[in-house]
Protein backbone atom coordinates (compact mmCIF):
# COMPACT_ATOMS: atom_id res chain seq x y z
CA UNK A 1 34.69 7.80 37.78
CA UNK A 2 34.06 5.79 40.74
CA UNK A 3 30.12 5.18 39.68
CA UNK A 4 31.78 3.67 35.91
CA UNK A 5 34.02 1.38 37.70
CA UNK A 6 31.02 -0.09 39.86
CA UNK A 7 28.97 -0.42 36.66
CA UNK A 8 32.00 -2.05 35.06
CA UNK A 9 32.38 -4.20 38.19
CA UNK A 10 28.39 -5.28 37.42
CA UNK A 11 29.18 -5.65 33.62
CA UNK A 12 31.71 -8.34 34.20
CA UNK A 13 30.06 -10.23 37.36
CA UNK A 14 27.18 -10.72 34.45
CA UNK A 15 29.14 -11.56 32.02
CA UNK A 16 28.52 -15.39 30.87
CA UNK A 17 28.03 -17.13 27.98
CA UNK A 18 24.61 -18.00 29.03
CA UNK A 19 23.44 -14.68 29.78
CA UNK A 20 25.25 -12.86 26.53
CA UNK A 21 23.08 -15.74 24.66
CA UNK A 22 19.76 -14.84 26.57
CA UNK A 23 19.91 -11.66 25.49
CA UNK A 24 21.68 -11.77 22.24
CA UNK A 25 19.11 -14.42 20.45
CA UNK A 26 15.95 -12.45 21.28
CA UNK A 27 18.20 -8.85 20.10
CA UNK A 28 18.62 -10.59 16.92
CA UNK A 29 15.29 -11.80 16.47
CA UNK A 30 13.96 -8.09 16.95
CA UNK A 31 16.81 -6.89 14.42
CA UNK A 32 16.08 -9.77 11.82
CA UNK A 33 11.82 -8.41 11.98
CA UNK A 34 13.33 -4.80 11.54
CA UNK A 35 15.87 -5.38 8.81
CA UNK A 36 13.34 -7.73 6.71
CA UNK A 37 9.55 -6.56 7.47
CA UNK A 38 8.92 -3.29 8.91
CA UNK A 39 12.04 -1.29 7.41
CA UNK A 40 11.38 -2.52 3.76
CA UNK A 41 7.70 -1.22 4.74
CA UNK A 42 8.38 2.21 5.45
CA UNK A 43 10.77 2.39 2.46
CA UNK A 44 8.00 1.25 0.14
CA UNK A 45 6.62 4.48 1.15
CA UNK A 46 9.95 6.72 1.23
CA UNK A 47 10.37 6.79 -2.66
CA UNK A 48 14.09 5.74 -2.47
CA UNK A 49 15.24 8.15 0.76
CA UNK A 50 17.01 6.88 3.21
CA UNK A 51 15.00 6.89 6.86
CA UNK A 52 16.84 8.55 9.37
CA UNK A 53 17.69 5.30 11.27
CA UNK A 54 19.54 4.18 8.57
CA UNK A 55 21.45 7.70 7.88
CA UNK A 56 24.94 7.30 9.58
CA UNK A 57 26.19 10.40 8.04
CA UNK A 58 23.18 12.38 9.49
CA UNK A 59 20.46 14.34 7.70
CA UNK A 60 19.40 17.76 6.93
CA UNK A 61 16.30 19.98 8.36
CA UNK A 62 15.13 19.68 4.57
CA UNK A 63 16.18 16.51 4.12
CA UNK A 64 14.08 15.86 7.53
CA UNK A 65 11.06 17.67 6.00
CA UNK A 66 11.43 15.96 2.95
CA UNK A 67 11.30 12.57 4.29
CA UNK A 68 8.01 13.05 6.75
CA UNK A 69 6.32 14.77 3.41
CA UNK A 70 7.46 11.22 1.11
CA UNK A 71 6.11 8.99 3.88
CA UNK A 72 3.25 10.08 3.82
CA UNK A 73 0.08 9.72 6.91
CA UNK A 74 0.09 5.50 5.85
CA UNK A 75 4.15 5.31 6.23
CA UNK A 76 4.72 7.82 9.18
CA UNK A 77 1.93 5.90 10.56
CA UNK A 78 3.97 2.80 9.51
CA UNK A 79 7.26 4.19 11.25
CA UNK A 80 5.67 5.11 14.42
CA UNK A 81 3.61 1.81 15.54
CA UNK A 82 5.89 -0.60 13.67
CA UNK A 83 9.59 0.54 13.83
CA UNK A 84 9.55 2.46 16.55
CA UNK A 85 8.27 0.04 18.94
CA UNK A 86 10.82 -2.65 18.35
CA UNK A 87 14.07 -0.05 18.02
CA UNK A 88 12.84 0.62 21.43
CA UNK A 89 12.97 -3.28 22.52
CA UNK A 90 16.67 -3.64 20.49
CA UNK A 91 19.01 -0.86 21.53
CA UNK A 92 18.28 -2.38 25.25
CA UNK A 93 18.99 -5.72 24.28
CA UNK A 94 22.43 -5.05 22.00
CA UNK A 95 23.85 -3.04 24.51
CA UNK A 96 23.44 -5.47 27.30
CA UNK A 97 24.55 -8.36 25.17
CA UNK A 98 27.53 -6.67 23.53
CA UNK A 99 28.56 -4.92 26.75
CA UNK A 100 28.15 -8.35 28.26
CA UNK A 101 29.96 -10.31 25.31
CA UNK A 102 33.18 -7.58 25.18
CA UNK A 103 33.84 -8.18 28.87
CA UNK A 104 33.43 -11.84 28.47
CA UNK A 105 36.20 -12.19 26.11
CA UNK A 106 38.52 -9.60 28.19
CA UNK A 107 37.56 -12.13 31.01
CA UNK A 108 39.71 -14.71 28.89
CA UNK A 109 42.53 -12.62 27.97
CA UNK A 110 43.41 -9.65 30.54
CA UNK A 111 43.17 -8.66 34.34
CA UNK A 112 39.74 -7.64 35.96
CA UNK A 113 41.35 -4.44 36.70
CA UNK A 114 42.51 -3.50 33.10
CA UNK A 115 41.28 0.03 31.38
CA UNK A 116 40.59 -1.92 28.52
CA UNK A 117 36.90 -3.11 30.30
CA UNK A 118 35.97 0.47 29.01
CA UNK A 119 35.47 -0.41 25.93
CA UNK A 120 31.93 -2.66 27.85
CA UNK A 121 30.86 1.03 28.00
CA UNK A 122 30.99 1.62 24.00
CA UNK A 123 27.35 -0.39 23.10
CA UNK A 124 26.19 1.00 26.30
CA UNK A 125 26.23 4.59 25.16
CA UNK A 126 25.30 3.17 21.35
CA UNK A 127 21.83 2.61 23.10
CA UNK A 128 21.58 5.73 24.80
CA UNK A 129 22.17 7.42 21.66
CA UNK A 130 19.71 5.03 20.26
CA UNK A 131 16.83 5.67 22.23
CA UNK A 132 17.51 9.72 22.01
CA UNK A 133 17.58 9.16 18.54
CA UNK A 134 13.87 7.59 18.76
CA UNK A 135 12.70 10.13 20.93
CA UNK A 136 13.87 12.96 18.67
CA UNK A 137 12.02 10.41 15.58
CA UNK A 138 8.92 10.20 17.32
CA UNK A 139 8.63 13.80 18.27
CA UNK A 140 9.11 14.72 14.17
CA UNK A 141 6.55 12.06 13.16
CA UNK A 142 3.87 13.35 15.70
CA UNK A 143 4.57 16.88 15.26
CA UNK A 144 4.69 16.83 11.23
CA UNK A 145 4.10 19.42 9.37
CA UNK A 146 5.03 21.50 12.65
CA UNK A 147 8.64 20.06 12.95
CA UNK A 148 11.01 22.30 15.01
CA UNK A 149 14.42 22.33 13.43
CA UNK A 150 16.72 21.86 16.63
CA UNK A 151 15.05 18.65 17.20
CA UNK A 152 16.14 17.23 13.91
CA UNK A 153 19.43 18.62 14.39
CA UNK A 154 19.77 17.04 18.14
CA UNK A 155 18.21 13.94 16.40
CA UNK A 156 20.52 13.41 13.64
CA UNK A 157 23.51 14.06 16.07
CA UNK A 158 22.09 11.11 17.71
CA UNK A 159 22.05 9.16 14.53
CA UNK A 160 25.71 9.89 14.02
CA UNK A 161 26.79 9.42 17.49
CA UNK A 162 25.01 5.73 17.54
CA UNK A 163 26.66 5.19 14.18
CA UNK A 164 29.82 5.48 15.24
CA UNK A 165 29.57 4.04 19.02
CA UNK A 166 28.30 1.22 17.17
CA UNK A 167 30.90 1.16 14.96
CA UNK A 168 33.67 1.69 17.57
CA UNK A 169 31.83 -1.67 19.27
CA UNK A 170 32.78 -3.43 16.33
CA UNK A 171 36.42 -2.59 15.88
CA UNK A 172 36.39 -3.06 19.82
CA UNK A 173 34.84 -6.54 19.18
CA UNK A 174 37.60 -7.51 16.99
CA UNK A 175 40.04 -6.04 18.84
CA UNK A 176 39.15 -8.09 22.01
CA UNK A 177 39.25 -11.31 19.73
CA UNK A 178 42.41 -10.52 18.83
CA UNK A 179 43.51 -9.92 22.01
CA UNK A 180 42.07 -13.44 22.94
CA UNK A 181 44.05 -15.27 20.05
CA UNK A 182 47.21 -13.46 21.17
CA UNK A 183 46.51 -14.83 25.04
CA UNK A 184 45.57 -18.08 23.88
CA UNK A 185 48.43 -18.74 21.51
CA UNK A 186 50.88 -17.43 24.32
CA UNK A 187 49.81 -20.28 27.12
């Protein structure tokens, strides 16, 4: 518990608008090439599934099998040296600029000392589970046709767990603007 309070302790001595901006604008840069050129690439190539990045619910060992078969050598190609090498760069980069931004705004409205810094930790472990997920992805695309099932389970646990951590950032996002209003409307 001790070694979470220190990195909490570093989270918020970081924490400035400056900083949260240096590393937010080059996150959504990375997210913008991902969501508009090399995701709509693969799918041209997935015949309408869903790739497992984009599963939040998780996916099936067939499902898995399925998928790797539709992309084919040209879009598992596709996912490995043009997807996967920028989800590596953005996980990094959204969970230092989210952890960053979520203590920022607690900055504003509660005590340094409040449980509520936690919450910094929430996009923290949504890029852990991120870059598991991409291991697990990368070991399915380069072992294909020879895919072990526990990895795609382990890997789609991943999915699910970033899913929701990322989801839980969110509500924790609006949460700590609320909390904000609420301190700002009381001075």
């Amino acid at each position: 518990m001790m070694a979470l309070g220190n990195f909490i302790t570093l989270i918020q001595r970081f924490a400035s608008g400056r900083i949260i901006v240096m590393l937010l604008v080059p996150a959504m840069i990375i997210y913008s090439i991902m969501i508009f050129y090399t995701i709509p690439l693969i799918e041209q190539y997935a015949a309408g599934m869903k790739l497992f990045d984009l599963s939040p619910t998780g996916y099936s060992f067939d499902y898995a099998l399925q998928l790797l078969q539709t992309l084919g050598n040209s879009g598992r190609d596709n996912y490995l040296y043009w997807q996967l090498p920028l989800d590596f760069l953005y996980p990094g980069l959204f969970s230092a600029s989210c952890s960053l931004l979520l203590s920022w705004l607690l900055t504003k409205s509660v005590k340094s000392s409040s449980k509520l810094y936690y919450l910094c930790l929430v996009p923290v472990a949504a890029g852990v589970f991120d870059y598991l997920e991409n291991i697990c992805i990368i070991y399915m695309l380069n072992s294909y046709p020879e895919v072990i099932e526990w990895i795609v389970v382990t890997a789609s646990t991943f999915t699910v767990l970033k899913s929701v951590l990322t989801t839980l950032f969110f509500v924790s996002l609006c949460l700590c603007g609320i909390l904000l209003w609420f301190h700002q409307r009381k001075e």
